[in-house]
Every structure is written in structure tokens, then in C-alpha cells.
PDB file of N, CA and C in Angstrom:
ATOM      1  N   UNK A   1      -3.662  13.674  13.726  1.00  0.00           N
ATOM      2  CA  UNK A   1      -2.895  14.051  12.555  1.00  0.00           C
ATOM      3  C   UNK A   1      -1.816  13.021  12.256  1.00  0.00           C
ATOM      4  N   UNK A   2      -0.987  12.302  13.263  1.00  0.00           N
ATOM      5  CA  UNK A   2      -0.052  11.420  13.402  1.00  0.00           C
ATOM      6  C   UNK A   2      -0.520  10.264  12.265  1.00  0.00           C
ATOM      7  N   UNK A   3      -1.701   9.970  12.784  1.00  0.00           N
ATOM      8  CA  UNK A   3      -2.768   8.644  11.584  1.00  0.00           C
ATOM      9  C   UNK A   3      -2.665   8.777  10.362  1.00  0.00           C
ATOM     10  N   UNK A   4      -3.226  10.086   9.844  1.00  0.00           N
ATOM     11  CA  UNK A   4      -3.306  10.029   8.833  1.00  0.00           C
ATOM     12  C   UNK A   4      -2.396  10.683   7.687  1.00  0.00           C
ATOM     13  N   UNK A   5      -0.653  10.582   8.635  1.00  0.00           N
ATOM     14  CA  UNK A   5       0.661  11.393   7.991  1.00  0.00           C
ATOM     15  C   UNK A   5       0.991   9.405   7.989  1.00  0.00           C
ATOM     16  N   UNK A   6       0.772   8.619   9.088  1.00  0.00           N
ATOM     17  CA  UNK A   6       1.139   7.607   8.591  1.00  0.00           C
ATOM     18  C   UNK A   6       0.479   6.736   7.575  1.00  0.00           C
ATOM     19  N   UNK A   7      -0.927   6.640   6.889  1.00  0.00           N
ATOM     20  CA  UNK A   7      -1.987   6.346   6.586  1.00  0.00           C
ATOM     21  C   UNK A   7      -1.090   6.806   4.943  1.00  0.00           C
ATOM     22  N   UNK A   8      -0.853   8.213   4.907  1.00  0.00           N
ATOM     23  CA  UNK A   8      -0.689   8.458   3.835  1.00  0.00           C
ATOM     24  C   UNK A   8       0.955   7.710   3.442  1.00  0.00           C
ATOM     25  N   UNK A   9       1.739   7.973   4.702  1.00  0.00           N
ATOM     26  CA  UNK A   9       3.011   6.655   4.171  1.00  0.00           C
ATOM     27  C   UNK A   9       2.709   5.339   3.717  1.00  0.00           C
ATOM     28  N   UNK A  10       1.705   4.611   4.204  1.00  0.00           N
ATOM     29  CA  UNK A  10       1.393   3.755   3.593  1.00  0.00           C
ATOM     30  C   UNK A  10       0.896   3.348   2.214  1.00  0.00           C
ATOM     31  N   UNK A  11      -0.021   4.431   1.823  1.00  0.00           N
ATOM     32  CA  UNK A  11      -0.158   4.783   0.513  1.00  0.00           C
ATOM     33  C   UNK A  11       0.787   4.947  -0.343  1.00  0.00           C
ATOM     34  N   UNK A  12       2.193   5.125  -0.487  1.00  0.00           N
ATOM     35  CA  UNK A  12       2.718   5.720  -1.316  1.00  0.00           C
ATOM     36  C   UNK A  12       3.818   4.358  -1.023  1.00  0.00           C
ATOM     37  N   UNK A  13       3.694   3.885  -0.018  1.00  0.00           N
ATOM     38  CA  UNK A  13       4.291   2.178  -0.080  1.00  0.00           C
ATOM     39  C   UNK A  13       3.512   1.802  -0.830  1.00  0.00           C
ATOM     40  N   UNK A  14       1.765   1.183  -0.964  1.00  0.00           N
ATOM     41  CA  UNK A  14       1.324   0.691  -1.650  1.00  0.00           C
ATOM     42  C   UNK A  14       1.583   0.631  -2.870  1.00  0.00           C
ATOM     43  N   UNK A  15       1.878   2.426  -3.574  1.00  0.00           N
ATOM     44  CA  UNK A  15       2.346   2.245  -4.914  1.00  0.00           C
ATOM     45  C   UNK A  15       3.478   1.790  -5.205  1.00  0.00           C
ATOM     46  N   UNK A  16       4.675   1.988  -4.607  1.00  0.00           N
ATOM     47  CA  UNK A  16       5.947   1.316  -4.680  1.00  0.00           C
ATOM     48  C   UNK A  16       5.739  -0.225  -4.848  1.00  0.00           C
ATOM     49  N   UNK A  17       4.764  -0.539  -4.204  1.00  0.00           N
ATOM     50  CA  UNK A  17       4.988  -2.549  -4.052  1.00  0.00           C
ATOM     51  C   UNK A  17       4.109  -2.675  -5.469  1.00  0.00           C
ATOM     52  N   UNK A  18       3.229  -2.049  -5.730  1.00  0.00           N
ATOM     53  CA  UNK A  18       2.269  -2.614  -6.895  1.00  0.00           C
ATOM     54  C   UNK A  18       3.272  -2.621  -8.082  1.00  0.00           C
ATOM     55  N   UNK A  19       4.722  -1.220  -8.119  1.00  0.00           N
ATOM     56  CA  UNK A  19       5.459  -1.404  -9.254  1.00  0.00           C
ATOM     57  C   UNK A  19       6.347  -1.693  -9.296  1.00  0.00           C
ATOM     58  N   UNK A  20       6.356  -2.576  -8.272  1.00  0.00           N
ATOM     59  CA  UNK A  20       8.029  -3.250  -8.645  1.00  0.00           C
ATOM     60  C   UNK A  20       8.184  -4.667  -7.605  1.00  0.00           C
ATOM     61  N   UNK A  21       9.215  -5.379  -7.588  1.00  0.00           N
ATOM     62  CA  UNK A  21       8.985  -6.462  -6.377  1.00  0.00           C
ATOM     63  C   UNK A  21       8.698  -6.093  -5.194  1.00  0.00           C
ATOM     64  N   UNK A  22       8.277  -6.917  -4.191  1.00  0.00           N
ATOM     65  CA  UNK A  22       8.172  -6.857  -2.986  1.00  0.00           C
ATOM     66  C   UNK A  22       9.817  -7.103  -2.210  1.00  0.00           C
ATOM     67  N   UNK A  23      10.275  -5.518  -1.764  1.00  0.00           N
ATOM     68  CA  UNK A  23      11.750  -6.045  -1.333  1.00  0.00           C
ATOM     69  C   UNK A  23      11.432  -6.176   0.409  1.00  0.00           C
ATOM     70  N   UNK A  24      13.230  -6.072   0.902  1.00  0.00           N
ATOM     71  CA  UNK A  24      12.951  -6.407   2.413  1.00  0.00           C
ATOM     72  C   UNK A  24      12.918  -4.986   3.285  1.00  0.00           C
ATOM     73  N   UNK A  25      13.364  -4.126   2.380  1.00  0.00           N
ATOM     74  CA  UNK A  25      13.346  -3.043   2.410  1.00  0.00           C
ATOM     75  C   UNK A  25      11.745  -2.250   3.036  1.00  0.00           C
ATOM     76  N   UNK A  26      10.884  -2.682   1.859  1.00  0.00           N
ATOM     77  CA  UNK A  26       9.831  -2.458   1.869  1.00  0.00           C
ATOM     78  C   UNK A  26       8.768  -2.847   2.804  1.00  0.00           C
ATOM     79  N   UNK A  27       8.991  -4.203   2.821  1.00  0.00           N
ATOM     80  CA  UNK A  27       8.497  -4.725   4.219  1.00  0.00           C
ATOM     81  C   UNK A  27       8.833  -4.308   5.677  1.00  0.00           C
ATOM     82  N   UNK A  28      10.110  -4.027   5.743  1.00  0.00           N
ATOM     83  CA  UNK A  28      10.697  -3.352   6.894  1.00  0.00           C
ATOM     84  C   UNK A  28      10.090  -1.962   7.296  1.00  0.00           C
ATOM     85  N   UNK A  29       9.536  -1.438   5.664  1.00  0.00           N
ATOM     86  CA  UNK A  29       9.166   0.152   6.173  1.00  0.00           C
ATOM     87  C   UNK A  29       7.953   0.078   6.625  1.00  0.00           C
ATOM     88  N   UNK A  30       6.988  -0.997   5.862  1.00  0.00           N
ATOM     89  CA  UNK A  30       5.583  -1.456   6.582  1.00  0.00           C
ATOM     90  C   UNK A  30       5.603  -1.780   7.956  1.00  0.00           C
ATOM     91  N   UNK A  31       6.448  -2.863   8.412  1.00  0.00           N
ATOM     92  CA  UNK A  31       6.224  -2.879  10.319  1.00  0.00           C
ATOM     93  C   UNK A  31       6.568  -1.591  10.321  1.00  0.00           C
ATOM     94  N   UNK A  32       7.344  -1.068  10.328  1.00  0.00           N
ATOM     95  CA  UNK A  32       7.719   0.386  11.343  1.00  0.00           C
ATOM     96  C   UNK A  32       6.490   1.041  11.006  1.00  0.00           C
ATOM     97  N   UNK A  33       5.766   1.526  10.369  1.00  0.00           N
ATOM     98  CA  UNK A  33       4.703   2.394  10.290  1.00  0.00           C
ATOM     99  C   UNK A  33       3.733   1.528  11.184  1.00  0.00           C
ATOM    100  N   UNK A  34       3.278   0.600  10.806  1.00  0.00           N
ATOM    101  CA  UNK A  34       2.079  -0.180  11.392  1.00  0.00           C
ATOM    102  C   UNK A  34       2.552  -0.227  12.946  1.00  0.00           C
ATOM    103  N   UNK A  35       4.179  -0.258  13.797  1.00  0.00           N
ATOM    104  CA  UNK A  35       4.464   0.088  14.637  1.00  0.00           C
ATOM    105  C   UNK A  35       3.780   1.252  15.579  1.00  0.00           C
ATOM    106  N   UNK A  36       4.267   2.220  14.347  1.00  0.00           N
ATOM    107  CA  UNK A  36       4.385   3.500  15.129  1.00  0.00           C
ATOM    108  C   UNK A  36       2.911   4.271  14.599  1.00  0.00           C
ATOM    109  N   UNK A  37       1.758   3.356  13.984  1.00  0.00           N
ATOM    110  CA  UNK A  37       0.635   3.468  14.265  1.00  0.00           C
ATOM    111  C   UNK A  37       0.095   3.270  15.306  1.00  0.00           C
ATOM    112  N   UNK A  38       0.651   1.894  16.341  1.00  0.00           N
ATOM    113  CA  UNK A  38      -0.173   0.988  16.812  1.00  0.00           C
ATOM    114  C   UNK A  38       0.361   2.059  18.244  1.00  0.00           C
ATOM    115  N   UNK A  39       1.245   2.407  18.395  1.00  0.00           N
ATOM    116  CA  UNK A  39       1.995   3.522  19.309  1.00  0.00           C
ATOM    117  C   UNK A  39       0.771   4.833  19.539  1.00  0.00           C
ATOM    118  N   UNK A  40       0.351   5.113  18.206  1.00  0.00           N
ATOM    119  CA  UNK A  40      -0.600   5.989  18.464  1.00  0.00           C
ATOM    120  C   UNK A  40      -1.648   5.582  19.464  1.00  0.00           C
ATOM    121  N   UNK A  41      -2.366   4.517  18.697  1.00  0.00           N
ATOM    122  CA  UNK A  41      -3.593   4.076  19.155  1.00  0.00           C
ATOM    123  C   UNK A  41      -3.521   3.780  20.630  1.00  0.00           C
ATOM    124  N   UNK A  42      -2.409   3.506  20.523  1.00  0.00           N
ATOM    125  CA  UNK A  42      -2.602   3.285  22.204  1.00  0.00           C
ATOM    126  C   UNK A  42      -2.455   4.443  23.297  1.00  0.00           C
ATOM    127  N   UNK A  43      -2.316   5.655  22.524  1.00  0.00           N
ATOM    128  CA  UNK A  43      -2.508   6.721  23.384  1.00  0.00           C
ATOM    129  C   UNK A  43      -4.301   6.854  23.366  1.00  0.00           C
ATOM    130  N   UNK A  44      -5.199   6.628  22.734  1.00  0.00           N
ATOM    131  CA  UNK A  44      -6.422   6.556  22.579  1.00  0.00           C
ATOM    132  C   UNK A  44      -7.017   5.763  24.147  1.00  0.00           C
ATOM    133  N   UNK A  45      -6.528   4.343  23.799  1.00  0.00           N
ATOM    134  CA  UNK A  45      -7.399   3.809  24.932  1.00  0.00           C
ATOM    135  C   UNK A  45      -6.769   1.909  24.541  1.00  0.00           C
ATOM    136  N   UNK A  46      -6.966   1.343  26.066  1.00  0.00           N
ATOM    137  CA  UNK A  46      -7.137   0.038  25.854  1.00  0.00           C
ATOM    138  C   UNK A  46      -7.480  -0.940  24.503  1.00  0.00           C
ATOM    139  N   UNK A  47      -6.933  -1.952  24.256  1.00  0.00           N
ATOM    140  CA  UNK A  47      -7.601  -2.557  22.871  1.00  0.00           C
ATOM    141  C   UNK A  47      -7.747  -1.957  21.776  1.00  0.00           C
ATOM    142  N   UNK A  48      -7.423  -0.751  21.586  1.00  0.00           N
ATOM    143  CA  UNK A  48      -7.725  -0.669  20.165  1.00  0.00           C
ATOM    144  C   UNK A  48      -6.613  -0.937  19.052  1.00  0.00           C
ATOM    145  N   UNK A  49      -6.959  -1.268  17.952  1.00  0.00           N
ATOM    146  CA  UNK A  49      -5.568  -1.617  17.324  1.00  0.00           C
ATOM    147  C   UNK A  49      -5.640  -1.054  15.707  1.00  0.00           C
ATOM    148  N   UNK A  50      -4.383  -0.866  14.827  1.00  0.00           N
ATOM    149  CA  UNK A  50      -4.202  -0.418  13.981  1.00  0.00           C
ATOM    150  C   UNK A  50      -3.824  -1.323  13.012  1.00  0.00           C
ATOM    151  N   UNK A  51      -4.702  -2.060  11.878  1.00  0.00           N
ATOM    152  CA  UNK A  51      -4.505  -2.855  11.274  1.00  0.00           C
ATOM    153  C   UNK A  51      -4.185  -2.284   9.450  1.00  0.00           C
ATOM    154  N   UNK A  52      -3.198  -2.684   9.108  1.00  0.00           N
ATOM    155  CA  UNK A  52      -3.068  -2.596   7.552  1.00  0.00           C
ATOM    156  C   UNK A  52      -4.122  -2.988   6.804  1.00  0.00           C
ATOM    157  N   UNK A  53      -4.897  -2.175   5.684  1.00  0.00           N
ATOM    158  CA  UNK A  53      -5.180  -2.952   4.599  1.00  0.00           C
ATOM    159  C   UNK A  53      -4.191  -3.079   3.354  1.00  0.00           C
ATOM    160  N   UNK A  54      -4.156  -4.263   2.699  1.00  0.00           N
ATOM    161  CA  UNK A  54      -3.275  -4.429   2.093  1.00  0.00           C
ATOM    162  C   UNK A  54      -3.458  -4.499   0.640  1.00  0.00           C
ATOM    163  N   UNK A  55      -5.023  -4.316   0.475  1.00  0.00           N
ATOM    164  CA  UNK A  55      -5.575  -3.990  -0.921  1.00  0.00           C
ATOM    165  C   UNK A  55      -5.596  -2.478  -1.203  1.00  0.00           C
ATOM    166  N   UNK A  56      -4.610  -2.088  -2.566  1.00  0.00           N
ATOM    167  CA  UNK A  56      -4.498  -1.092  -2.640  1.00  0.00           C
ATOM    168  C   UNK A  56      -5.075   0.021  -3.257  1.00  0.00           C
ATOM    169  N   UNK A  57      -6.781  -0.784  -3.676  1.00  0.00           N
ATOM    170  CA  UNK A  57      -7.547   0.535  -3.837  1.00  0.00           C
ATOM    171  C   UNK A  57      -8.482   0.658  -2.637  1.00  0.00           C
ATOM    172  N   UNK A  58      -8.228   0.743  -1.770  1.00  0.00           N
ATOM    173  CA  UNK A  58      -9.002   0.822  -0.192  1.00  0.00           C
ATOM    174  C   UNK A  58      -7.971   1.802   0.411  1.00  0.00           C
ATOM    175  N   UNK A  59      -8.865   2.097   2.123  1.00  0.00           N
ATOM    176  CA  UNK A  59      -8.151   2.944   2.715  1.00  0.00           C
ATOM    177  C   UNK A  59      -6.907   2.234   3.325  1.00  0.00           C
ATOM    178  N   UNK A  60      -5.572   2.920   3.375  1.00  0.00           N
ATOM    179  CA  UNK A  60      -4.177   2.249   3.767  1.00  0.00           C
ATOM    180  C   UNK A  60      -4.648   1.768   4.972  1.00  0.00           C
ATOM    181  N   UNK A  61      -5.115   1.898   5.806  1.00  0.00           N
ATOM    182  CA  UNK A  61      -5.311   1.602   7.563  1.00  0.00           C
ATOM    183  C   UNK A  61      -6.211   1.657   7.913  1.00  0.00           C
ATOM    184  N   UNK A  62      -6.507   0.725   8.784  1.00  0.00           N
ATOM    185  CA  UNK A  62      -7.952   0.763   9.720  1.00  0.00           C
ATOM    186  C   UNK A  62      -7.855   0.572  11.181  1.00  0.00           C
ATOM    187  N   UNK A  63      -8.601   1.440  11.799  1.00  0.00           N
ATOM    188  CA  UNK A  63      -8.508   1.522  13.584  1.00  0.00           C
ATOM    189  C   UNK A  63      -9.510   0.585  13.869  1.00  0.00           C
ATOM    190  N   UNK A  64      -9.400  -0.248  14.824  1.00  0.00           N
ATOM    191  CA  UNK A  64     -10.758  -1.328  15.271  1.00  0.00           C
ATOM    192  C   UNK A  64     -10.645  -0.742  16.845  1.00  0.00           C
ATOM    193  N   UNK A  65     -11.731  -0.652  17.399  1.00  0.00           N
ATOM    194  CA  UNK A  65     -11.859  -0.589  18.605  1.00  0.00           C
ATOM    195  C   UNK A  65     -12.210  -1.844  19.446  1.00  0.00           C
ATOM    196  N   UNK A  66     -12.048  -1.852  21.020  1.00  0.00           N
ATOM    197  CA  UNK A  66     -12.411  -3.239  21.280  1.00  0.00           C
ATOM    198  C   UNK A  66     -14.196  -3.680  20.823  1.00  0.00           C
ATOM    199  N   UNK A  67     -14.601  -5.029  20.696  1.00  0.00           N
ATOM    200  CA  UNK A  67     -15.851  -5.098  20.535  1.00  0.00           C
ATOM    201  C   UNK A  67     -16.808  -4.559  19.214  1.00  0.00           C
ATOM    202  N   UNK A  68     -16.269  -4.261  18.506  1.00  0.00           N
ATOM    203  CA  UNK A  68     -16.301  -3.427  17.206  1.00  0.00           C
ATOM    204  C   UNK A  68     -16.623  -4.205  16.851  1.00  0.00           C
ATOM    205  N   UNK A  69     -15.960  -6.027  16.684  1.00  0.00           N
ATOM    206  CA  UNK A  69     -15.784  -6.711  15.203  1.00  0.00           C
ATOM    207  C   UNK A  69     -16.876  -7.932  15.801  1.00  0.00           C
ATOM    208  N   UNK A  70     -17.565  -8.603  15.390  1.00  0.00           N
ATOM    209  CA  UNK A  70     -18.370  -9.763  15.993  1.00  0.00           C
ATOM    210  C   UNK A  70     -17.653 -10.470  16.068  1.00  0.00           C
ATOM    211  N   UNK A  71     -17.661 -11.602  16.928  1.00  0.00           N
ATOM    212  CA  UNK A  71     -17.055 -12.970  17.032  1.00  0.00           C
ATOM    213  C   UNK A  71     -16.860 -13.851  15.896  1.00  0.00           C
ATOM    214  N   UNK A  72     -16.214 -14.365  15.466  1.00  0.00           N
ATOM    215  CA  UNK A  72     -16.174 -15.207  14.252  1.00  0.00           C
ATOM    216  C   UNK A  72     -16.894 -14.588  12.957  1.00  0.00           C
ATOM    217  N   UNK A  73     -16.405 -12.870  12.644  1.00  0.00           N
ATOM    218  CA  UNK A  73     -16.591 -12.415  11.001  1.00  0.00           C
ATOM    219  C   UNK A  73     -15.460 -12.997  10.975  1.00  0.00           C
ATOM    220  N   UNK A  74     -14.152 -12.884  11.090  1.00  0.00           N
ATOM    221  CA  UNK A  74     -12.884 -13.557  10.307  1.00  0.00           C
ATOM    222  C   UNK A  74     -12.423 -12.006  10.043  1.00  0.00           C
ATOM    223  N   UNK A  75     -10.674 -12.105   9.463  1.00  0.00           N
ATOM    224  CA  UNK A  75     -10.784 -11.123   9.096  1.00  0.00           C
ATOM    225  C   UNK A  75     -11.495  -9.612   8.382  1.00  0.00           C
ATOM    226  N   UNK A  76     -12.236 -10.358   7.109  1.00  0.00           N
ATOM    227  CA  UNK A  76     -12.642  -9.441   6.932  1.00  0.00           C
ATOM    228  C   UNK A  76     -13.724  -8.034   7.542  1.00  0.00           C
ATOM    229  N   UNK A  77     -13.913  -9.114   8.780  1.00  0.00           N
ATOM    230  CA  UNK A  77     -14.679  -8.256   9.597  1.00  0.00           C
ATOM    231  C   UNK A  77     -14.256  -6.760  10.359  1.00  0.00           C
ATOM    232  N   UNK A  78     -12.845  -6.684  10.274  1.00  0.00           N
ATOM    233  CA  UNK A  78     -12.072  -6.138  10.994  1.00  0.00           C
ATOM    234  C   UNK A  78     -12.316  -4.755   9.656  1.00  0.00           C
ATOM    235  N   UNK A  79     -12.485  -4.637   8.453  1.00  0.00           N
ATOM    236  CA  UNK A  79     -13.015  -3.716   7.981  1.00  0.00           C
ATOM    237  C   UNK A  79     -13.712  -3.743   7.714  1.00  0.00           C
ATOM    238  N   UNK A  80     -15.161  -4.499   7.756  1.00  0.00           N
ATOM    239  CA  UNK A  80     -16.014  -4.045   7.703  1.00  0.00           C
ATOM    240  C   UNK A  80     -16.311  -2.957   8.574  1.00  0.00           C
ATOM    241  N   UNK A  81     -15.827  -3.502   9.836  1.00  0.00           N
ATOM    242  CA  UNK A  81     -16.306  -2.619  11.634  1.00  0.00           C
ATOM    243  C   UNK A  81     -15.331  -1.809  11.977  1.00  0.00           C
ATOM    244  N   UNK A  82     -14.085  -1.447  11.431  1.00  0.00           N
ATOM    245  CA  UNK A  82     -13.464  -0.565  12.089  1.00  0.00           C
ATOM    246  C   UNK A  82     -13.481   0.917  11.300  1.00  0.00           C
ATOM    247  N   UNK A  83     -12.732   1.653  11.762  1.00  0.00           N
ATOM    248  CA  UNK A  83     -12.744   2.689  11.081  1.00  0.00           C
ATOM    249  C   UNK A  83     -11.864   3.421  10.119  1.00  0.00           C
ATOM    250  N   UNK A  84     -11.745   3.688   9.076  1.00  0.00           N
ATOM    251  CA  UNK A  84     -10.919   3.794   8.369  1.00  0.00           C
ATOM    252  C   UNK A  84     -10.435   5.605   8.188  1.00  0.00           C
ATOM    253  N   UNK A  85      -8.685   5.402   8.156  1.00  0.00           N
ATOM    254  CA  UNK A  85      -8.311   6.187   7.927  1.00  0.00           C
ATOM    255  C   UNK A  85      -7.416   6.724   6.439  1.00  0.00           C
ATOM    256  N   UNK A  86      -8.054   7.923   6.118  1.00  0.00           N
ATOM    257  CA  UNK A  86      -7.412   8.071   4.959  1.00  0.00           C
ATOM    258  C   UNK A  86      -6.395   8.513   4.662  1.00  0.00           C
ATOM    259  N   UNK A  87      -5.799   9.071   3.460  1.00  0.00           N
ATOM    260  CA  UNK A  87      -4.133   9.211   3.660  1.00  0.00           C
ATOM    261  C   UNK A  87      -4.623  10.428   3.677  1.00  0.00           C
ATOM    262  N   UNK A  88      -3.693  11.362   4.049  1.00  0.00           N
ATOM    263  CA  UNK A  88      -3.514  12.610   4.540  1.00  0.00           C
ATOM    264  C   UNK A  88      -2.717  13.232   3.051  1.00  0.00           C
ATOM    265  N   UNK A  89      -3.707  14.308   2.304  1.00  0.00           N
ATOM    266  CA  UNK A  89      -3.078  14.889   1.115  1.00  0.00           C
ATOM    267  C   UNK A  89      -2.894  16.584   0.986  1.00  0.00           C
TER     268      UNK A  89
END
């Protein structure tokens, strides 16, 4: 539940940044979530990690597990293969 109460904070950052500048404010509230995502995940298990998407008609966050992503996709591989969480409404 933690995921996707932060999943949905992110969402509602997304809309804030699409309408107006990018402040420091804003950025500041992004690490702390992606923080206290990555806090979660690691109650899960070893390696797994909680990555932002930062395109804002996609899901706010994605969980990758270890071994998930092939060797050299590059980022975008990291959503293709992980799992996405949605915002919580």
C-alpha cells in the first residue's frame, strides 16, 4: 500500500512540474519520495530498486527486480522489465 500512496505522490508532482517551472522545491519532494520508495523495496528483498518514470503519461514508478533487465537494454529497459506501479486513487 506504501507504493502505491507514494506512486500516487508522484503523480500529482508530475502535474505540478508539467504546469509551471521546475522549482527546487519540487525536486527536493521527488528524492524524498523516490527515497522513501527505495526504503520500501528494500523491505522486499536484495537488489531490487525503485526507479522514477519521468514521462508523465506513464506509470509514476517502476520496481525492477534483480536480473529483470538484460545486459546492455540501456535505460529504457528498466521499463520495459520492471514492474509498474500505479498511483493509488
Amino acid at each position: 500500500m506504501a507504493l502505491y500512496r507514494i506512486a500516487q505522490q508522484l503523480d500529482r508532482l508530475n502535474e505540478k512540474k508539467a504546469g509551471r517551472k521546475n522549482t527546487a522545491a519540487l525536486d527536493r519532494a521527488e528524492r524524498e519520495l523516490i527515497e522513501q520508495a527505495q526504503r520500501e523495496v528494500n523491505k522486499l528483498g536484495k537488489g531490487i530498486i525503485a526507479v522514477r518514470n519521468p514521462d508523465p503519461r506513464g506509470w509514476p514508478m517502476v520496481i525492477v527486480f534483480p536480473d529483470d533487465v538484460p545486459k546492455g537494454s540501456g535505460p529504457e529497459g528498466v521499463f520495459e522489465h520492471g514492474v509498474a506501479v500505479p498511483p493509488r486513487r
